[in-house]
PDB file of N, CA and C in Angstrom:
ATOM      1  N   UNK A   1       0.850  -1.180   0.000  1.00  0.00           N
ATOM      2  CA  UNK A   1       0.000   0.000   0.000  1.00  0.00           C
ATOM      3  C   UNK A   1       0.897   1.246   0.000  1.00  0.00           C
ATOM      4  N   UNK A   2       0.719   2.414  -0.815  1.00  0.00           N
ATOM      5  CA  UNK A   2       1.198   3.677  -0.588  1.00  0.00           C
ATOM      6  C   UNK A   2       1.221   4.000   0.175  1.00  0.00           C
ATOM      7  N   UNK A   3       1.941   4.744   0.931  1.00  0.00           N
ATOM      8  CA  UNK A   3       1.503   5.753   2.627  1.00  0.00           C
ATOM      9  C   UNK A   3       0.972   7.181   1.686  1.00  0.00           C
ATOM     10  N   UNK A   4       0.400   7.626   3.039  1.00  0.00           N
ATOM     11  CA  UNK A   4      -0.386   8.578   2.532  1.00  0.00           C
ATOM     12  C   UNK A   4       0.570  10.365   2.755  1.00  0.00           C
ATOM     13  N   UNK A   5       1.637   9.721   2.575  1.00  0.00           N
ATOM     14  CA  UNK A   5       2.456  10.877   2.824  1.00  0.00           C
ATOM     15  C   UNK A   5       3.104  11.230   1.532  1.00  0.00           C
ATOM     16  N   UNK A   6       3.066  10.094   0.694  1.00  0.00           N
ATOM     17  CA  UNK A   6       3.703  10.220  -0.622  1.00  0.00           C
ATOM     18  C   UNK A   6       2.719  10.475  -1.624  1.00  0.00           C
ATOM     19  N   UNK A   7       1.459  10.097  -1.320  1.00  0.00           N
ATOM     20  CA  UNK A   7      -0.086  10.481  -1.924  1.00  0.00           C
ATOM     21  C   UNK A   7       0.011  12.167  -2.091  1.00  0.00           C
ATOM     22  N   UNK A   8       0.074  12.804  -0.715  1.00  0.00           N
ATOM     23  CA  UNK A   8      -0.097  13.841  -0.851  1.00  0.00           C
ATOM     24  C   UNK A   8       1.369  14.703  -1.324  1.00  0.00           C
ATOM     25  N   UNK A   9       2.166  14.010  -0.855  1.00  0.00           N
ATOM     26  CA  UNK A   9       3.442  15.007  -1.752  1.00  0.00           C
ATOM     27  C   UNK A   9       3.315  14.360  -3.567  1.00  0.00           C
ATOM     28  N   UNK A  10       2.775  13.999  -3.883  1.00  0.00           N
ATOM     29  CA  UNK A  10       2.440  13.211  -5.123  1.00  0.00           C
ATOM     30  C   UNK A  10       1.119  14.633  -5.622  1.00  0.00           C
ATOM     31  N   UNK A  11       0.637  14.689  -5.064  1.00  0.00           N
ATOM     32  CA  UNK A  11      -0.581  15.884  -5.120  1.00  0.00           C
ATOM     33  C   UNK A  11      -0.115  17.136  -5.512  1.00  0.00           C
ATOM     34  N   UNK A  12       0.783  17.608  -4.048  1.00  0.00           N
ATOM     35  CA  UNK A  12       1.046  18.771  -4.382  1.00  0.00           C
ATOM     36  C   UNK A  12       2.079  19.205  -5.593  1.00  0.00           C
ATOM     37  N   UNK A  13       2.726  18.307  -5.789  1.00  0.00           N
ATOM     38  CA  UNK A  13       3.610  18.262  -7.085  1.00  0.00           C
ATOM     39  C   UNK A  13       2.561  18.661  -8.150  1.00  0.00           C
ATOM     40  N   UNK A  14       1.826  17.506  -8.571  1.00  0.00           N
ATOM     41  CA  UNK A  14       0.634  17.987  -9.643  1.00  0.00           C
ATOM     42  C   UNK A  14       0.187  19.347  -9.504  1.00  0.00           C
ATOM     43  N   UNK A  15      -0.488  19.552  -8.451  1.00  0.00           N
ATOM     44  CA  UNK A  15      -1.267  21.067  -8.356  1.00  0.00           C
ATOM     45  C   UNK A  15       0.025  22.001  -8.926  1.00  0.00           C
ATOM     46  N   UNK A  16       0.794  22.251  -8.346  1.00  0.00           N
ATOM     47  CA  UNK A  16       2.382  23.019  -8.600  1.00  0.00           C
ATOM     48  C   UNK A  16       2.573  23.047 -10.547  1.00  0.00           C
ATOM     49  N   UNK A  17       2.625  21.614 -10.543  1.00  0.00           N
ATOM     50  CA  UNK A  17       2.969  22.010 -12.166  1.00  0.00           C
ATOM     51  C   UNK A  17       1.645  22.246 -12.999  1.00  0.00           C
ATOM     52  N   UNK A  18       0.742  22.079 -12.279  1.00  0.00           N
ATOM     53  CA  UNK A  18      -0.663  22.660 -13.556  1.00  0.00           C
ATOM     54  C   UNK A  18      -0.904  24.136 -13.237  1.00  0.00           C
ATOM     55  N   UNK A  19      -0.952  24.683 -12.157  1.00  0.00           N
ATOM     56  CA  UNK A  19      -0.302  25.793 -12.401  1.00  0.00           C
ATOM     57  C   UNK A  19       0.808  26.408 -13.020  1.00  0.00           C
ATOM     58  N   UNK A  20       1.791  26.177 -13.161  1.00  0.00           N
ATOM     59  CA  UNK A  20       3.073  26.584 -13.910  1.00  0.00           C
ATOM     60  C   UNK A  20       2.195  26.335 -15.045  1.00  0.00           C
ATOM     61  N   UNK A  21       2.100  25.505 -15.350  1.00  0.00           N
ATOM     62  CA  UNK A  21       2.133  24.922 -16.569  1.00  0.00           C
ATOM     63  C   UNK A  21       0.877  25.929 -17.631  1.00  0.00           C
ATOM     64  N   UNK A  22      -0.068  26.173 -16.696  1.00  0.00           N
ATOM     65  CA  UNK A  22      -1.308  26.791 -16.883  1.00  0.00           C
ATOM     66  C   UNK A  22      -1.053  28.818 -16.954  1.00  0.00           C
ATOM     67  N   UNK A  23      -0.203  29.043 -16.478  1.00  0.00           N
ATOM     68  CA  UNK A  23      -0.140  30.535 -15.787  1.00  0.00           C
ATOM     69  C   UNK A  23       0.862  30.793 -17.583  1.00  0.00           C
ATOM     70  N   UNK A  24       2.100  29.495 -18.327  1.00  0.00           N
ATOM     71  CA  UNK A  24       2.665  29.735 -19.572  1.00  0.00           C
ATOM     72  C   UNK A  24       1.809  29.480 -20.744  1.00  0.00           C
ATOM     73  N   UNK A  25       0.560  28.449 -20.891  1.00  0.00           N
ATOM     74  CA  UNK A  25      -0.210  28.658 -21.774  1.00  0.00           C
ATOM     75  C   UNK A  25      -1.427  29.775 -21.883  1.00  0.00           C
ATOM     76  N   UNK A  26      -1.638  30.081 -20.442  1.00  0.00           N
ATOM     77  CA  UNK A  26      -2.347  31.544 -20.573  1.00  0.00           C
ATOM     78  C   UNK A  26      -1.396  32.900 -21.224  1.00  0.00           C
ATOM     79  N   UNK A  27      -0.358  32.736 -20.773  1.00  0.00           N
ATOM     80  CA  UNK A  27       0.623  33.590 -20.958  1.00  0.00           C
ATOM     81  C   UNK A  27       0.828  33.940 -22.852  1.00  0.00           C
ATOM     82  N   UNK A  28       0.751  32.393 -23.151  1.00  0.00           N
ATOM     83  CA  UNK A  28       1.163  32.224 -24.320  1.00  0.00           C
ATOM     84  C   UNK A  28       0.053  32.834 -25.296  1.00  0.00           C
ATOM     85  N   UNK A  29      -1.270  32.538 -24.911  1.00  0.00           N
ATOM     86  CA  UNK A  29      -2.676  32.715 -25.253  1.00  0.00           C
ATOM     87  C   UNK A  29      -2.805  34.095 -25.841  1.00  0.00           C
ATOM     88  N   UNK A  30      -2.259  35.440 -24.660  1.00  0.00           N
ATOM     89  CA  UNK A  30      -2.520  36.381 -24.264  1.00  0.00           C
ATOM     90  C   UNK A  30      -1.790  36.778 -25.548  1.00  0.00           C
ATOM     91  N   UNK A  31      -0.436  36.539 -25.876  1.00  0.00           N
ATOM     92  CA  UNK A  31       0.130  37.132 -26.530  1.00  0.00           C
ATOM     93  C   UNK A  31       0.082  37.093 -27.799  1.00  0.00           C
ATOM     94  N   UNK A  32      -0.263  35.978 -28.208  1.00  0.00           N
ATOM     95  CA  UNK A  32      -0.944  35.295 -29.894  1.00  0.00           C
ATOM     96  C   UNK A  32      -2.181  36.075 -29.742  1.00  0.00           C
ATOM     97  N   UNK A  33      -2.418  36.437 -28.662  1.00  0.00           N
ATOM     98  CA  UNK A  33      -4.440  37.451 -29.085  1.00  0.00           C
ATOM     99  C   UNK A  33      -3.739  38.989 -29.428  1.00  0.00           C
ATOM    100  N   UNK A  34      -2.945  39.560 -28.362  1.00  0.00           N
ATOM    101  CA  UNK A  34      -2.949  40.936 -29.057  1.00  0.00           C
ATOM    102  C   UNK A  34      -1.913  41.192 -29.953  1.00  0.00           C
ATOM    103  N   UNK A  35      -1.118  40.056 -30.514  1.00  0.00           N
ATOM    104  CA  UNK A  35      -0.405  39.988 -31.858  1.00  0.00           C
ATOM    105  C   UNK A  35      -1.640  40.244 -32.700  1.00  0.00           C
ATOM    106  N   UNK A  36      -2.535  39.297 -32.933  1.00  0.00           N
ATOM    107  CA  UNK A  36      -3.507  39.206 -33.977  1.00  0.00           C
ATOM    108  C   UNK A  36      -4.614  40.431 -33.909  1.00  0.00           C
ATOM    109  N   UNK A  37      -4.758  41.107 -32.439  1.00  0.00           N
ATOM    110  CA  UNK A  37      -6.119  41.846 -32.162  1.00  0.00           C
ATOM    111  C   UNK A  37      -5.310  43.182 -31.665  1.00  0.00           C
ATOM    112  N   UNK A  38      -4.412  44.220 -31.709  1.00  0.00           N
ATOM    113  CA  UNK A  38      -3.219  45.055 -31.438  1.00  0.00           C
ATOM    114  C   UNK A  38      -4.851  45.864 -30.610  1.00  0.00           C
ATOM    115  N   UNK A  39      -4.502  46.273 -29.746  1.00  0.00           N
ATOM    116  CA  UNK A  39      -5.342  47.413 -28.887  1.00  0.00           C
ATOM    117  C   UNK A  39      -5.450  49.060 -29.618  1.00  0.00           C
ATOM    118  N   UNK A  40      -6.526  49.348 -29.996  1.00  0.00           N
ATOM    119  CA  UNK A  40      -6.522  50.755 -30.882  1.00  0.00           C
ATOM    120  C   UNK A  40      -6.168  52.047 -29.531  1.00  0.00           C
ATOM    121  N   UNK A  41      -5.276  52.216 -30.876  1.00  0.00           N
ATOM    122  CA  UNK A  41      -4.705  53.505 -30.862  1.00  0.00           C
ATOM    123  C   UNK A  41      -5.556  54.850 -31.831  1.00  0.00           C
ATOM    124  N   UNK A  42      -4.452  56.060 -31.400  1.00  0.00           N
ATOM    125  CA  UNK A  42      -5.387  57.367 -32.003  1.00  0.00           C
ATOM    126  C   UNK A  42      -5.212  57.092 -33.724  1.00  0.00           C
ATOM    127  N   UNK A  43      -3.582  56.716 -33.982  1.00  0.00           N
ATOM    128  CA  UNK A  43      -3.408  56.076 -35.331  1.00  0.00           C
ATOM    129  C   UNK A  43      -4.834  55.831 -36.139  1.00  0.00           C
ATOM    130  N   UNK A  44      -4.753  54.355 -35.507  1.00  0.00           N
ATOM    131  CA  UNK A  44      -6.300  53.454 -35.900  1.00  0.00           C
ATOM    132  C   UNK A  44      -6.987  53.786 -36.106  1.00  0.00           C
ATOM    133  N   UNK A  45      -7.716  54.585 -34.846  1.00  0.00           N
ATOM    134  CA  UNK A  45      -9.430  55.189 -34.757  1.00  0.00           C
ATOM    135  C   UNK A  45      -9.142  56.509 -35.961  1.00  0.00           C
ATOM    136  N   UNK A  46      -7.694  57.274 -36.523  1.00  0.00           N
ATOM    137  CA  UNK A  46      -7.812  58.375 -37.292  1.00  0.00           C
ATOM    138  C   UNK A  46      -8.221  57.368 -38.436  1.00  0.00           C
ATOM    139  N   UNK A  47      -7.904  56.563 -39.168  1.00  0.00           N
ATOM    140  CA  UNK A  47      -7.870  55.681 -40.129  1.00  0.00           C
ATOM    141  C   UNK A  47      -9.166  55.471 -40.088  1.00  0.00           C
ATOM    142  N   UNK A  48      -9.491  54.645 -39.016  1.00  0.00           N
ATOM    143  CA  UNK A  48     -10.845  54.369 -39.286  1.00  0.00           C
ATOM    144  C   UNK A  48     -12.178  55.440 -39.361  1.00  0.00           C
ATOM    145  N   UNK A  49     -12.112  56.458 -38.756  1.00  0.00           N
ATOM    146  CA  UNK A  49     -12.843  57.674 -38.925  1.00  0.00           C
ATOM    147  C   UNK A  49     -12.694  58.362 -40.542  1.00  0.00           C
ATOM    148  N   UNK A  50     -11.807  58.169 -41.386  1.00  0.00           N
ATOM    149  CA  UNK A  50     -11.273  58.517 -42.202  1.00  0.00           C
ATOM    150  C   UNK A  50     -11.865  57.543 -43.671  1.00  0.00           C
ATOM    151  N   UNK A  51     -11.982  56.649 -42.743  1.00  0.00           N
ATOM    152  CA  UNK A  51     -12.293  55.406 -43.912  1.00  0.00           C
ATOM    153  C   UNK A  51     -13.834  55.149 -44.122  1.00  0.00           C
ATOM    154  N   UNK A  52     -14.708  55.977 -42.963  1.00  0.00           N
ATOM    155  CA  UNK A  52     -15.870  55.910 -42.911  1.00  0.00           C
ATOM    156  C   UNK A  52     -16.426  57.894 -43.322  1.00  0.00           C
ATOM    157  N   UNK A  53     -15.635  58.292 -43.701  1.00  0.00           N
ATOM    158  CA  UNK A  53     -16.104  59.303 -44.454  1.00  0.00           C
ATOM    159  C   UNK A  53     -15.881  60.225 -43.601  1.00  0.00           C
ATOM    160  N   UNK A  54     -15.419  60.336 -42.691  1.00  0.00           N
ATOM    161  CA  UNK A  54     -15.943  61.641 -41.364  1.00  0.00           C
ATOM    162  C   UNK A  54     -13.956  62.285 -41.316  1.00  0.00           C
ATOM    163  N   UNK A  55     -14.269  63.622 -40.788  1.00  0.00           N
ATOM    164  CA  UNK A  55     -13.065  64.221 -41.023  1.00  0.00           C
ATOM    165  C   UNK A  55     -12.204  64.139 -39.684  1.00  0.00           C
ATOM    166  N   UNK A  56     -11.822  63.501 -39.017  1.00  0.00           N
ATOM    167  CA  UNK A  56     -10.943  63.474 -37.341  1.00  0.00           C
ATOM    168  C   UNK A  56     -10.604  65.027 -36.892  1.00  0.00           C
ATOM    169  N   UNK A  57     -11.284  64.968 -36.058  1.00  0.00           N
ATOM    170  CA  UNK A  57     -10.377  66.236 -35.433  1.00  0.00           C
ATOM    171  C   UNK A  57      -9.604  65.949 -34.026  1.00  0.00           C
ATOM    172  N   UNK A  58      -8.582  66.553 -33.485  1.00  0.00           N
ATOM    173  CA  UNK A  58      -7.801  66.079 -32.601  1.00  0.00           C
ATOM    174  C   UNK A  58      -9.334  65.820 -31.234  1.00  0.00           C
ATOM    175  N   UNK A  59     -10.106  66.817 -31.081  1.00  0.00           N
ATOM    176  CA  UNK A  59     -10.909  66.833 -30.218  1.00  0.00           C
ATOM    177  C   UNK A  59     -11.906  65.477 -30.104  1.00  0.00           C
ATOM    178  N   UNK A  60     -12.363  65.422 -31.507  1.00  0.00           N
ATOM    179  CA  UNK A  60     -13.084  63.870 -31.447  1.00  0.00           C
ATOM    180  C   UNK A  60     -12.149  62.511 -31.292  1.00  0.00           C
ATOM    181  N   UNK A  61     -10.637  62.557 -32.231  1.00  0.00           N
ATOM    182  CA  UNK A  61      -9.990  61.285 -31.578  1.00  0.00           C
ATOM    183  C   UNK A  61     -10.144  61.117 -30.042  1.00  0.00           C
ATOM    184  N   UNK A  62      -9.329  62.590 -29.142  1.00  0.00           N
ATOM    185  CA  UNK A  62      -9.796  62.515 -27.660  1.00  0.00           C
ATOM    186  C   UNK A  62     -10.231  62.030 -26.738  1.00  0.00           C
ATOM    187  N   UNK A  63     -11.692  62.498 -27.598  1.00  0.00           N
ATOM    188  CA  UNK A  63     -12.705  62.019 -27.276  1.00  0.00           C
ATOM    189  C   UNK A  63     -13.277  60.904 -27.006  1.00  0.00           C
ATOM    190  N   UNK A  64     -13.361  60.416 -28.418  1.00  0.00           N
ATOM    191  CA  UNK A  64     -13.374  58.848 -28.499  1.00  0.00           C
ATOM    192  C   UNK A  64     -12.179  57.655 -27.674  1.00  0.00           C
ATOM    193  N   UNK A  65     -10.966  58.080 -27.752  1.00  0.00           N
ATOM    194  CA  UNK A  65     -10.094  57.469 -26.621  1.00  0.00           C
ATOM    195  C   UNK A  65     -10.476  57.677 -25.296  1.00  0.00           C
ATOM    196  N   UNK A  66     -10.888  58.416 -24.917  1.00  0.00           N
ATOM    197  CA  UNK A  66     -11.421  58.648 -23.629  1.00  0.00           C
ATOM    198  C   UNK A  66     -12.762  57.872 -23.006  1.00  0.00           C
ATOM    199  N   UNK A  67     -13.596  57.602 -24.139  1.00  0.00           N
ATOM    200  CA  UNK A  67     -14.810  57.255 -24.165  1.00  0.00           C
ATOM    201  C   UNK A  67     -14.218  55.480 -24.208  1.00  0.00           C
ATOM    202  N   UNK A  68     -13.390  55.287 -24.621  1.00  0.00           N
ATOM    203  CA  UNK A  68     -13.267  53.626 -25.192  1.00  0.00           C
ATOM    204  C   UNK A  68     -12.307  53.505 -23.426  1.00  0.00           C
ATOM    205  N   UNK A  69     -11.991  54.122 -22.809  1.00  0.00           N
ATOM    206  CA  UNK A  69     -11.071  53.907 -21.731  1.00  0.00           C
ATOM    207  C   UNK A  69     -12.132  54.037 -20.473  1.00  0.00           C
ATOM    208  N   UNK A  70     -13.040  54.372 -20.694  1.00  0.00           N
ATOM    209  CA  UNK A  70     -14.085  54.750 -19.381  1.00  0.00           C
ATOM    210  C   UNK A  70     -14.913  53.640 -19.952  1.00  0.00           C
ATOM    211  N   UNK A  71     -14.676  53.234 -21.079  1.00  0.00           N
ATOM    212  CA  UNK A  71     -16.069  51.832 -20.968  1.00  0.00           C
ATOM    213  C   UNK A  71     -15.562  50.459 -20.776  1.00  0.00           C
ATOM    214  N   UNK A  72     -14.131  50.170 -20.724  1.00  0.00           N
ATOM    215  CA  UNK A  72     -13.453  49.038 -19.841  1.00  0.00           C
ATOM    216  C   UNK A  72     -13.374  48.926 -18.484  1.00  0.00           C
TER     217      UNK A  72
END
């Protein structure tokens, strides 16, 4: 029979590395998302204001950055 001392150091080992293990595929996750999804900038939103017909002014980029930062 096992003792139950090696059960549980047998345990905490597991818990230990699925964390590690879990904290580098989140890690990894995170970074393949805002490679592919980059967080907008004033750049962007000028482009995209631009691309939808409307003329940017420094006051509406601002604006709109301000507005996209108070709704997270």
């Amino acid at each position: 029979m096992v003792s139950l001392g090696i059960v549980i150091v047998i345990a905490v080992i597991a818990v230990l590395l699925g964390a590690v293990g879990g904290f580098f595929l989140a890690r990894k996750y995170m970074q393949d998302y805002l490679k592919k999804n980059p967080p907008v900038n004033e750049d962007t939103l000028r482009s995209m204001m631009m691309s939808m017909g409307q003329k940017p002014s420094e006051k509406k980029i601002r604006q709109m950055m301000q507005q996209m930062k108070n709704q997270k």
